[in-house]
PDB file of N, CA and C in Angstrom:
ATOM      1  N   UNK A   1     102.620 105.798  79.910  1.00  0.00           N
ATOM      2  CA  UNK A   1     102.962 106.118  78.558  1.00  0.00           C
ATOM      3  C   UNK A   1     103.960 107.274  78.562  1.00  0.00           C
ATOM      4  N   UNK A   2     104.610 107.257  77.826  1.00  0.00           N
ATOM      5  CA  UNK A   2     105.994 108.101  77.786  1.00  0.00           C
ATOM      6  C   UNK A   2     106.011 108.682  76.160  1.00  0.00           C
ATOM      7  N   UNK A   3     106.044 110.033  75.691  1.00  0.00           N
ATOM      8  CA  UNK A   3     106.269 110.164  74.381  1.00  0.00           C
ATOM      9  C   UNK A   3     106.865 111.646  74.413  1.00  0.00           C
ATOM     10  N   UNK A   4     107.247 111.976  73.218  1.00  0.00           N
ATOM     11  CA  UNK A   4     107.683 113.361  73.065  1.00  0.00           C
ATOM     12  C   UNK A   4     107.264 114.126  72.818  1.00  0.00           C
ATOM     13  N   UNK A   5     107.125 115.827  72.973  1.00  0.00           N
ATOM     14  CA  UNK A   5     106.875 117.016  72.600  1.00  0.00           C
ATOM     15  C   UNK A   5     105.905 116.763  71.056  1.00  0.00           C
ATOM     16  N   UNK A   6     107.154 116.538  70.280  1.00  0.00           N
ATOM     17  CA  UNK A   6     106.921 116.381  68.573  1.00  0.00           C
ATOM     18  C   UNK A   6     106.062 115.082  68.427  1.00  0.00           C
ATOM     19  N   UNK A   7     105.682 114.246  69.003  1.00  0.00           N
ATOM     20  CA  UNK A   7     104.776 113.158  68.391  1.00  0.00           C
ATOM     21  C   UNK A   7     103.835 113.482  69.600  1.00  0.00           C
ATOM     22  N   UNK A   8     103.509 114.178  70.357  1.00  0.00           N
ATOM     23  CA  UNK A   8     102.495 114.782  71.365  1.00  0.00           C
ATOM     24  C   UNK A   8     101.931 115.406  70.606  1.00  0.00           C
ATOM     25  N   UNK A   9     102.492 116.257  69.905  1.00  0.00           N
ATOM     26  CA  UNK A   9     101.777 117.303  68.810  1.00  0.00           C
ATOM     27  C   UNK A   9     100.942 116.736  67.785  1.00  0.00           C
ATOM     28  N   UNK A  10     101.779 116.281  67.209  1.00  0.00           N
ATOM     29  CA  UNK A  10     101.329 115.048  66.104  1.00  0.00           C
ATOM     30  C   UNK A  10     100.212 114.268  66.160  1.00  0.00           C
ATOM     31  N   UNK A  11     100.452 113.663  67.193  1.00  0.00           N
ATOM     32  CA  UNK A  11      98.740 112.721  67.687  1.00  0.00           C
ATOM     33  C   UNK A  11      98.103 113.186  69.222  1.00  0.00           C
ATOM     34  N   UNK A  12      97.914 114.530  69.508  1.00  0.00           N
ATOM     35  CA  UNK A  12      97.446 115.027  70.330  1.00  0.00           C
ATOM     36  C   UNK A  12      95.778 114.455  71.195  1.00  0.00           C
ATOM     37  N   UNK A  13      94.724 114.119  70.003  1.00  0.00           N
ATOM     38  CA  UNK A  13      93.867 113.509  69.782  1.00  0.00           C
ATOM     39  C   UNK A  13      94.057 112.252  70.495  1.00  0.00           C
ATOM     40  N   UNK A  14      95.053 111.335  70.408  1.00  0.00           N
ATOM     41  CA  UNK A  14      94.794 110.321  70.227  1.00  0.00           C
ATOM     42  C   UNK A  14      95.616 109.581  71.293  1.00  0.00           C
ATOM     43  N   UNK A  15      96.531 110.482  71.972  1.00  0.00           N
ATOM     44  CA  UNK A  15      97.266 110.456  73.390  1.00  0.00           C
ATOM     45  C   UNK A  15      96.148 111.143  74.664  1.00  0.00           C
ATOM     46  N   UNK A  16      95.629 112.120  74.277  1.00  0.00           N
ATOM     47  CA  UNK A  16      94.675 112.427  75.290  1.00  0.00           C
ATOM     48  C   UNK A  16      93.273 111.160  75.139  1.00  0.00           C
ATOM     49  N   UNK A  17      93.040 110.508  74.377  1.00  0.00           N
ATOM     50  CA  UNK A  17      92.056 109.695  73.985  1.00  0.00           C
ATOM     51  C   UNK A  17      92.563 108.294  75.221  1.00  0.00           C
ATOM     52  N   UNK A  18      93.758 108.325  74.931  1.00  0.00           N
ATOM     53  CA  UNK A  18      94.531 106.953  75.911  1.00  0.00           C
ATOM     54  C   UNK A  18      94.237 107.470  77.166  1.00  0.00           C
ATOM     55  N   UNK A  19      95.218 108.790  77.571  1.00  0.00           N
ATOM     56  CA  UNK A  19      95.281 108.942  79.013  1.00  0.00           C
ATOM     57  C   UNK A  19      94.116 109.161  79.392  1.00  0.00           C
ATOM     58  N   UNK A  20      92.959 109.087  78.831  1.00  0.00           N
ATOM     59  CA  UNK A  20      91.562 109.570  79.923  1.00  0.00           C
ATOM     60  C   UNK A  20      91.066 108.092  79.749  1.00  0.00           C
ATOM     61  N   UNK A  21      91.010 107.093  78.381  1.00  0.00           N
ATOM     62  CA  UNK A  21      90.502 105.607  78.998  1.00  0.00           C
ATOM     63  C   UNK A  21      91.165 105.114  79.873  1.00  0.00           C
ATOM     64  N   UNK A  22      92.727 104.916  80.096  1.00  0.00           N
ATOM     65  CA  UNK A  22      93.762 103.966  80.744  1.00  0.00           C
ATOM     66  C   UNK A  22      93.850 104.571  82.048  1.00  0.00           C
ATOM     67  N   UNK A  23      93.376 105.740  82.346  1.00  0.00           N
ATOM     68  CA  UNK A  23      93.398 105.788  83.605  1.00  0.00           C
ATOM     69  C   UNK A  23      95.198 105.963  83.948  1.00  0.00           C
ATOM     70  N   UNK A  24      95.671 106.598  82.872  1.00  0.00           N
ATOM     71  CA  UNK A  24      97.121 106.410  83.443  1.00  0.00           C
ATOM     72  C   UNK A  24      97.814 108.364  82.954  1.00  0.00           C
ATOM     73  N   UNK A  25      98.657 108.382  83.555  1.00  0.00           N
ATOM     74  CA  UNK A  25      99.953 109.346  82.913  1.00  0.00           C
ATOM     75  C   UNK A  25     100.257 108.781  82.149  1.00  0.00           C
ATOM     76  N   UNK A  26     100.309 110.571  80.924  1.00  0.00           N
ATOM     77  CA  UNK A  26     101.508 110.411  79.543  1.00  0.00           C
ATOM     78  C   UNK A  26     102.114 111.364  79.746  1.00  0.00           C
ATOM     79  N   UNK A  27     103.448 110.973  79.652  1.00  0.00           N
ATOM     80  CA  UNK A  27     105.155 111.698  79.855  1.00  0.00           C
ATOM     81  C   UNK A  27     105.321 112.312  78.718  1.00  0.00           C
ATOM     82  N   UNK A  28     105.046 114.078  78.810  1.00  0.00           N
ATOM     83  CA  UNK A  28     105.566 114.158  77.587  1.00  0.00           C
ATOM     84  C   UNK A  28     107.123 114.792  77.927  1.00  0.00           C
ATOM     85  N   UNK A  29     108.432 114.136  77.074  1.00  0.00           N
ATOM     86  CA  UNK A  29     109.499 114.905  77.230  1.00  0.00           C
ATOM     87  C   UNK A  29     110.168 115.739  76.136  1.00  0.00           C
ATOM     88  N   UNK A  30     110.710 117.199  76.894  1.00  0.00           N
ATOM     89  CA  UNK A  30     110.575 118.125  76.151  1.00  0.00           C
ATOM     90  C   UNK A  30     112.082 118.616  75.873  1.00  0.00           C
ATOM     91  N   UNK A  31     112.529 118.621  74.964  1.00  0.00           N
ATOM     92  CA  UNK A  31     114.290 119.187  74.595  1.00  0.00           C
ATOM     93  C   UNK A  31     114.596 120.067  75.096  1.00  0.00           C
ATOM     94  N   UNK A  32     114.135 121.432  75.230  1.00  0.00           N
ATOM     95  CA  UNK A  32     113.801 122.709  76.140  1.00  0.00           C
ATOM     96  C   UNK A  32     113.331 122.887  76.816  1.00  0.00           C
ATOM     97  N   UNK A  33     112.812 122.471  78.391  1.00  0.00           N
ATOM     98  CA  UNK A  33     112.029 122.674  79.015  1.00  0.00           C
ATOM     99  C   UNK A  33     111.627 121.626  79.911  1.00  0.00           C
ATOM    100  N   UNK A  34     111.203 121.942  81.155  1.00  0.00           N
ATOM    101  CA  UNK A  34     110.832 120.885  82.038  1.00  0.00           C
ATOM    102  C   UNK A  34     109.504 120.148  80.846  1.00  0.00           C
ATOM    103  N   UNK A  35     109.556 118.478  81.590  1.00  0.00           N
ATOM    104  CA  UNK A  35     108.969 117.594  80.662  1.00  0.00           C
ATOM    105  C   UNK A  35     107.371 117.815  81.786  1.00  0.00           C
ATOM    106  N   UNK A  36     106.346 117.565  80.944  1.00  0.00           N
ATOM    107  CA  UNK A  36     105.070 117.622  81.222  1.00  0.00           C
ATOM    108  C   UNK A  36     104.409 116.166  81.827  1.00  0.00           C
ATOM    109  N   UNK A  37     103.354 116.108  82.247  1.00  0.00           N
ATOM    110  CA  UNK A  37     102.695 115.060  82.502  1.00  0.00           C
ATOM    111  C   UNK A  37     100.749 115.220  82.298  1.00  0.00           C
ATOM    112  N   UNK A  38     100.325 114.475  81.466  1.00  0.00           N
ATOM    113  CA  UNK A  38      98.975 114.513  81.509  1.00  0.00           C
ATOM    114  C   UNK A  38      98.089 113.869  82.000  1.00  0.00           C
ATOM    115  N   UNK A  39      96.999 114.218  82.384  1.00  0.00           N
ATOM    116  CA  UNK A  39      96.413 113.201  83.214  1.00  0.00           C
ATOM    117  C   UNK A  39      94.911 113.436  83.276  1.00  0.00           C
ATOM    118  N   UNK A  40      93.860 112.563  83.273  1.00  0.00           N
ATOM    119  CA  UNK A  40      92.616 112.727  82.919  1.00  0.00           C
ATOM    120  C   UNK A  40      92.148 113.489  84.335  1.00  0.00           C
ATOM    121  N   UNK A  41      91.059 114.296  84.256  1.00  0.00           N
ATOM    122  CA  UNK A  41      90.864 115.008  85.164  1.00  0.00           C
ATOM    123  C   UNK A  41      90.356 114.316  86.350  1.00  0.00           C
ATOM    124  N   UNK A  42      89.494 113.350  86.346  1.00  0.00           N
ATOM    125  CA  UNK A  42      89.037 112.502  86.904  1.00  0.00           C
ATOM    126  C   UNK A  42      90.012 111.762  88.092  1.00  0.00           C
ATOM    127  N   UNK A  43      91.308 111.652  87.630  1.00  0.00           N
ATOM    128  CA  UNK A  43      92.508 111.241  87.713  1.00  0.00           C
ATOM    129  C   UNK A  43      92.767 111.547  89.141  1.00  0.00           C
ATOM    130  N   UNK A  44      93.204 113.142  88.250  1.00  0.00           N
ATOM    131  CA  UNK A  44      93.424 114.309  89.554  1.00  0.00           C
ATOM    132  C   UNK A  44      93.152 114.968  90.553  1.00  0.00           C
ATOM    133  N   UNK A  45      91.824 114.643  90.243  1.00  0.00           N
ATOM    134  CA  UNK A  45      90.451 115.235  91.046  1.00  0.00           C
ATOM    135  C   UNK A  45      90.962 113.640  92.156  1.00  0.00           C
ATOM    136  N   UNK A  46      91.085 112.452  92.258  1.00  0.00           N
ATOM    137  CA  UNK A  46      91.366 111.683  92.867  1.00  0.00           C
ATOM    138  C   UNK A  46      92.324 111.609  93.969  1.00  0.00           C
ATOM    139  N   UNK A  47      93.583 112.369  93.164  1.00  0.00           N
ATOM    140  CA  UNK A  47      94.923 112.794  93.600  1.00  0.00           C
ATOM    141  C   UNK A  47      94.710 114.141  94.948  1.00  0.00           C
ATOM    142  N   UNK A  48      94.185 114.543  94.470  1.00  0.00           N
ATOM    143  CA  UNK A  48      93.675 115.736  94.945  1.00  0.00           C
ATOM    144  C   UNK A  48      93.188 116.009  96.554  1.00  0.00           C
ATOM    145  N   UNK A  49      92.023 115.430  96.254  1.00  0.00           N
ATOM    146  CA  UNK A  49      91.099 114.513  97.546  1.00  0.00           C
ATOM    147  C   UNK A  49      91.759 113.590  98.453  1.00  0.00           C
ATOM    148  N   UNK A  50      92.745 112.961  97.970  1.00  0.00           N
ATOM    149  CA  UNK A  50      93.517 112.121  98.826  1.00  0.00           C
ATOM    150  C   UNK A  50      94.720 112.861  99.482  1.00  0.00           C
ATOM    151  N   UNK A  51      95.273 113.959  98.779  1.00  0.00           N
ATOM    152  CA  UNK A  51      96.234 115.046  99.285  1.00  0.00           C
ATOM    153  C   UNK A  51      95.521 115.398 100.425  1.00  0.00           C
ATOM    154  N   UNK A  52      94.456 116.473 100.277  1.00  0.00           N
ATOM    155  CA  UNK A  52      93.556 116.702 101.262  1.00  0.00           C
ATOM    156  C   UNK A  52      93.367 115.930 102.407  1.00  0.00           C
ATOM    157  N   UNK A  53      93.214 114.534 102.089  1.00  0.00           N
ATOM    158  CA  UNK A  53      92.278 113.826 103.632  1.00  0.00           C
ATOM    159  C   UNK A  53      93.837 113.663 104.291  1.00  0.00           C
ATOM    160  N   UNK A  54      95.156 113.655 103.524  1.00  0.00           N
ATOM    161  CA  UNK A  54      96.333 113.384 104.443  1.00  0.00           C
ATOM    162  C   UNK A  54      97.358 114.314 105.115  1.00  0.00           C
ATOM    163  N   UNK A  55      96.002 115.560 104.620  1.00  0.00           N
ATOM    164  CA  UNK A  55      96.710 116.964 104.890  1.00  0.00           C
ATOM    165  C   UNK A  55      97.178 116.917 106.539  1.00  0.00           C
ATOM    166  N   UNK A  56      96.100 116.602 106.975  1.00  0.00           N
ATOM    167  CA  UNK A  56      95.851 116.431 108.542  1.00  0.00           C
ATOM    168  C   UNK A  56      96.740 115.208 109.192  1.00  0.00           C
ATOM    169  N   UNK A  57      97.949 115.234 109.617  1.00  0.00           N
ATOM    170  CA  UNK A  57      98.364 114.263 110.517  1.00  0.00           C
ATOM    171  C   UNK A  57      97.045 112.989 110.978  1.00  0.00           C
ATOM    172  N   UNK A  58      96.604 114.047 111.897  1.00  0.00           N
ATOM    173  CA  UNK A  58      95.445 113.234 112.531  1.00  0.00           C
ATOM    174  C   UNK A  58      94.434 112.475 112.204  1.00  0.00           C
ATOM    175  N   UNK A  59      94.227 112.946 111.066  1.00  0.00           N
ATOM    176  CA  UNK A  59      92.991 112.141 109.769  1.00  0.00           C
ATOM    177  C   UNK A  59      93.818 111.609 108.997  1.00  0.00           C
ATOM    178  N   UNK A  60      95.189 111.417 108.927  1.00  0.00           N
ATOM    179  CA  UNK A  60      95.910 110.635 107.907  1.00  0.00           C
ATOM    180  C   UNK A  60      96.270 109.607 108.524  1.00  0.00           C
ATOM    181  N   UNK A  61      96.946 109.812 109.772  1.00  0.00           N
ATOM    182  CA  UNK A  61      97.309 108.061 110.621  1.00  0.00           C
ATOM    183  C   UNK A  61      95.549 107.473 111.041  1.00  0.00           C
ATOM    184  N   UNK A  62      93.884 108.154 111.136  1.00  0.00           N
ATOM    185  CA  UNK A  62      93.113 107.762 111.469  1.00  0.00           C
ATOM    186  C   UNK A  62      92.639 106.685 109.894  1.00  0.00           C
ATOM    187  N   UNK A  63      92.925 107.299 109.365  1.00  0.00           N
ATOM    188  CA  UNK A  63      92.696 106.425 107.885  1.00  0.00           C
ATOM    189  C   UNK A  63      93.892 105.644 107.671  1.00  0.00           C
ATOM    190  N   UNK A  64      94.799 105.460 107.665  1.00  0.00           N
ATOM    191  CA  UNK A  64      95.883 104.326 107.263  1.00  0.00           C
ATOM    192  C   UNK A  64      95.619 103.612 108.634  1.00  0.00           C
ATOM    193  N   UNK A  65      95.558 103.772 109.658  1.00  0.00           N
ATOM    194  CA  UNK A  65      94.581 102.755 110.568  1.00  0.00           C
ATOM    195  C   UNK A  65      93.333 102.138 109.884  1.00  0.00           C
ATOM    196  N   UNK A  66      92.272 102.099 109.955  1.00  0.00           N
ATOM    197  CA  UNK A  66      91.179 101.992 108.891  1.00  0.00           C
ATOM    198  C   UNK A  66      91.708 100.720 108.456  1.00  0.00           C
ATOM    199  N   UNK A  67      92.641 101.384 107.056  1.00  0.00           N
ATOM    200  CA  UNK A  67      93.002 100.675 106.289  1.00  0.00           C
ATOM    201  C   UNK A  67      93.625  99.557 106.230  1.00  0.00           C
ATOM    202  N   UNK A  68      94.425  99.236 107.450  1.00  0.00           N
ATOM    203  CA  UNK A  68      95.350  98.363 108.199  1.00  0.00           C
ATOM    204  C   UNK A  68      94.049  97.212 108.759  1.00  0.00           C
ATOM    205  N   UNK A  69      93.336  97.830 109.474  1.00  0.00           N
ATOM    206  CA  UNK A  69      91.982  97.274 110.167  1.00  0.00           C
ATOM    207  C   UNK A  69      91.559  96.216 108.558  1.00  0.00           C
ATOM    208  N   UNK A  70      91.285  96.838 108.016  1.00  0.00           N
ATOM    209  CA  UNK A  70      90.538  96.615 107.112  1.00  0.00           C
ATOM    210  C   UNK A  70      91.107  94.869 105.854  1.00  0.00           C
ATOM    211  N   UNK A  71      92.436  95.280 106.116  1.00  0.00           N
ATOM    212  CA  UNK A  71      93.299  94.359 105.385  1.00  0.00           C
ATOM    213  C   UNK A  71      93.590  92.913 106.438  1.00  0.00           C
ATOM    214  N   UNK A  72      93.170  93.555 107.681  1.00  0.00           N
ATOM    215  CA  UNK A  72      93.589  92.258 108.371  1.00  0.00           C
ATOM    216  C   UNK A  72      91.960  91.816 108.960  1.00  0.00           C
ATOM    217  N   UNK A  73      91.551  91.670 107.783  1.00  0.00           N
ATOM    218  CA  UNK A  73      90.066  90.991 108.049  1.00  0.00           C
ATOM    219  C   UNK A  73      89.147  91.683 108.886  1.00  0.00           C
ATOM    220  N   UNK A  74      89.342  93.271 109.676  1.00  0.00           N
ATOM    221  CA  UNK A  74      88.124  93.516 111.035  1.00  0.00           C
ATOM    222  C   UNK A  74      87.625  94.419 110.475  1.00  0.00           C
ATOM    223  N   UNK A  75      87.302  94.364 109.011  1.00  0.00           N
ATOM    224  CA  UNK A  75      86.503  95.548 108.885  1.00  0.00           C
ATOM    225  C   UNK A  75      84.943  95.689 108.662  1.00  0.00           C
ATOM    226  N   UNK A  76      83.850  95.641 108.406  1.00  0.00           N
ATOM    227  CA  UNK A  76      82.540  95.125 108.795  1.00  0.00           C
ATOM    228  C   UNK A  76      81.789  95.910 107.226  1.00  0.00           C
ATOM    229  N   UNK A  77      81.221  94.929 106.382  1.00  0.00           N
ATOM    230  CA  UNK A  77      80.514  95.667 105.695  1.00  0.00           C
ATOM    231  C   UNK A  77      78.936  96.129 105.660  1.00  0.00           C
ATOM    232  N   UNK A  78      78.808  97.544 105.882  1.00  0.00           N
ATOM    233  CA  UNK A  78      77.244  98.194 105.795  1.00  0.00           C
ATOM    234  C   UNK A  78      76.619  98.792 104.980  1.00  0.00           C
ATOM    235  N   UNK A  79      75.013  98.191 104.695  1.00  0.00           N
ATOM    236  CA  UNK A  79      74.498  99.139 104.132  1.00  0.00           C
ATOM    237  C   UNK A  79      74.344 100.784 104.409  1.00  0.00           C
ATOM    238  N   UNK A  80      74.888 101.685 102.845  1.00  0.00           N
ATOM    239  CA  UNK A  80      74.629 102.824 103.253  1.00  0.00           C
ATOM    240  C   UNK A  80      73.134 103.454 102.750  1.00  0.00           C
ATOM    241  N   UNK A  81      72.554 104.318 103.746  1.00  0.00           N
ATOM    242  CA  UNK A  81      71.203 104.713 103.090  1.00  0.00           C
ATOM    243  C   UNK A  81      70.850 106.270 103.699  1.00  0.00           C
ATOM    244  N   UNK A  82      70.647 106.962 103.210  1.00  0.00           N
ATOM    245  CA  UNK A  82      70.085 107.987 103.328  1.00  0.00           C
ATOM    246  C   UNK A  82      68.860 108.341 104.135  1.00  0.00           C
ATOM    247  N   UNK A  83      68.275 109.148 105.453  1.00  0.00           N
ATOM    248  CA  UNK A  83      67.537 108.923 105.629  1.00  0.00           C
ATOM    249  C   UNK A  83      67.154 110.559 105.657  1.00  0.00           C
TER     250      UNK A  83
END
């Protein structure tokens, strides 16, 4: 979603109401000023965590391995349980 400063203001309510169901960024662009981006916290907190695990070279090619594994059928599904 993409909108402006002045209709950001306007329906403030009801743009933050979108970006936290849709799971998406709203662009707000601003005449003066670098343009903003909003984003449900949930979102970011996502963004975040994934920055982190790729902080590490070593834990970042060990997981996009994984993931590679995983797409070409060898990946094995387990129950998880607490003991």
């Amino acid at each position: 979603m993409i909108t402006t400063y002045t209709r950001f203001k306007q329906k403030l309510k009801t743009y933050l109401d979108e970006a936290a169901a849709l799971k998406s960024p709203l662009y707000v662009k601003r005449a003066n000023g670098a343009n903003i981006v909003v984003l449900a916290e949930s979102e970011y907190t996502s963004i975040m965590e994934t920055l982190y695990l790729l902080k590490s070279p070593k834990n970042a090619t060990r997981l996009l391995k994984a993931i590679e594994q995983f797409h070409e059928g060898k990946g094995e599904i387990r129950d998880l349980h607490e003991e």
